[in-house]
Protein backbone atom coordinates (compact mmCIF):
# COMPACT_ATOMS: atom_id res chain seq x y z
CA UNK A 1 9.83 -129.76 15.45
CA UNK A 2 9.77 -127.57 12.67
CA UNK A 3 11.53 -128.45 9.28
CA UNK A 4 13.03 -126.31 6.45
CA UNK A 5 13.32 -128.00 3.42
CA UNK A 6 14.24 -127.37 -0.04
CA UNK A 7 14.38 -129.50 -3.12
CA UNK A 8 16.94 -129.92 -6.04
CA UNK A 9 16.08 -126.35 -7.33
CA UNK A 10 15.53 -124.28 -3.74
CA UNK A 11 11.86 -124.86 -3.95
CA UNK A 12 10.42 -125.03 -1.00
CA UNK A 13 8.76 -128.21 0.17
CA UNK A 14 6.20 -129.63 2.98
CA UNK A 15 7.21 -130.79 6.02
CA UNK A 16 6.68 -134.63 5.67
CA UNK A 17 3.92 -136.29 8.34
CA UNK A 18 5.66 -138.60 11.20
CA UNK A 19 4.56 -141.75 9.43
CA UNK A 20 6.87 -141.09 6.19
CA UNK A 21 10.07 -139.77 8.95
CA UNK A 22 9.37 -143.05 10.78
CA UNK A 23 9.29 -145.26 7.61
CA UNK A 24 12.42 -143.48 6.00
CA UNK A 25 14.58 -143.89 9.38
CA UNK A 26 12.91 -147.83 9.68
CA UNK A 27 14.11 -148.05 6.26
CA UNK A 28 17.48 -146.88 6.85
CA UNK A 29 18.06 -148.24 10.15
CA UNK A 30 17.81 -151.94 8.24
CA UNK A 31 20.69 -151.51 6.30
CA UNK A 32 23.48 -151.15 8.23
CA UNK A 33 25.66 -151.49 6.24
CA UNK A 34 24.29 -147.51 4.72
CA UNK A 35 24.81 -146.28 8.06
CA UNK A 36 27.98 -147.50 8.27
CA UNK A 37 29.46 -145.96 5.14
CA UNK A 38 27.77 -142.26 5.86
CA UNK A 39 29.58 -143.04 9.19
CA UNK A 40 32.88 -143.09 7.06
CA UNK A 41 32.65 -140.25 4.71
CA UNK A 42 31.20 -137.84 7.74
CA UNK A 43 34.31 -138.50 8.96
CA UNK A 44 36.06 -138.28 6.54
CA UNK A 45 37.16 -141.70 5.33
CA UNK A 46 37.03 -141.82 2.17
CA UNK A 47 40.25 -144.87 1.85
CA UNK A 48 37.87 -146.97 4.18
CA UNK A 49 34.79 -146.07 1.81
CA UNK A 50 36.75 -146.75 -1.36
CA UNK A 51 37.79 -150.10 0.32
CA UNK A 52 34.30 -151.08 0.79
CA UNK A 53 32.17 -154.15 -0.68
CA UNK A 54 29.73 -151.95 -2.05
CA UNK A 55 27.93 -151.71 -6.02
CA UNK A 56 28.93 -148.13 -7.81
């Protein structure tokens, strides 16, 4: 798979290796309580997000 990606200014960047997509999806997959709140807002949810336990 092939990636286009871009950072904060349109640069360009490197596609990263399958050991850094691994540990960033490991990391996220832990914490499901993050998953569960990007579940929210891409639906659309943003009462259920606002209602949310979570530190601003």
């Amino acid at each position: 798979m092939s990636w286009f990606m871009y950072d904060a200014l349109g640069v360009t960047v490197d596609e990263p290796g399958p050991e850094t997509v691994r540990r960033v999806l490991d990391s996220l997959a832990a914490r499901a309580e993050v998953l569960r709140l990007f579940g929210l807002l891409v639906a659309g949810d943003i009462t259920a997000v606002e209602a949310s336990p979570w530190e601003r």
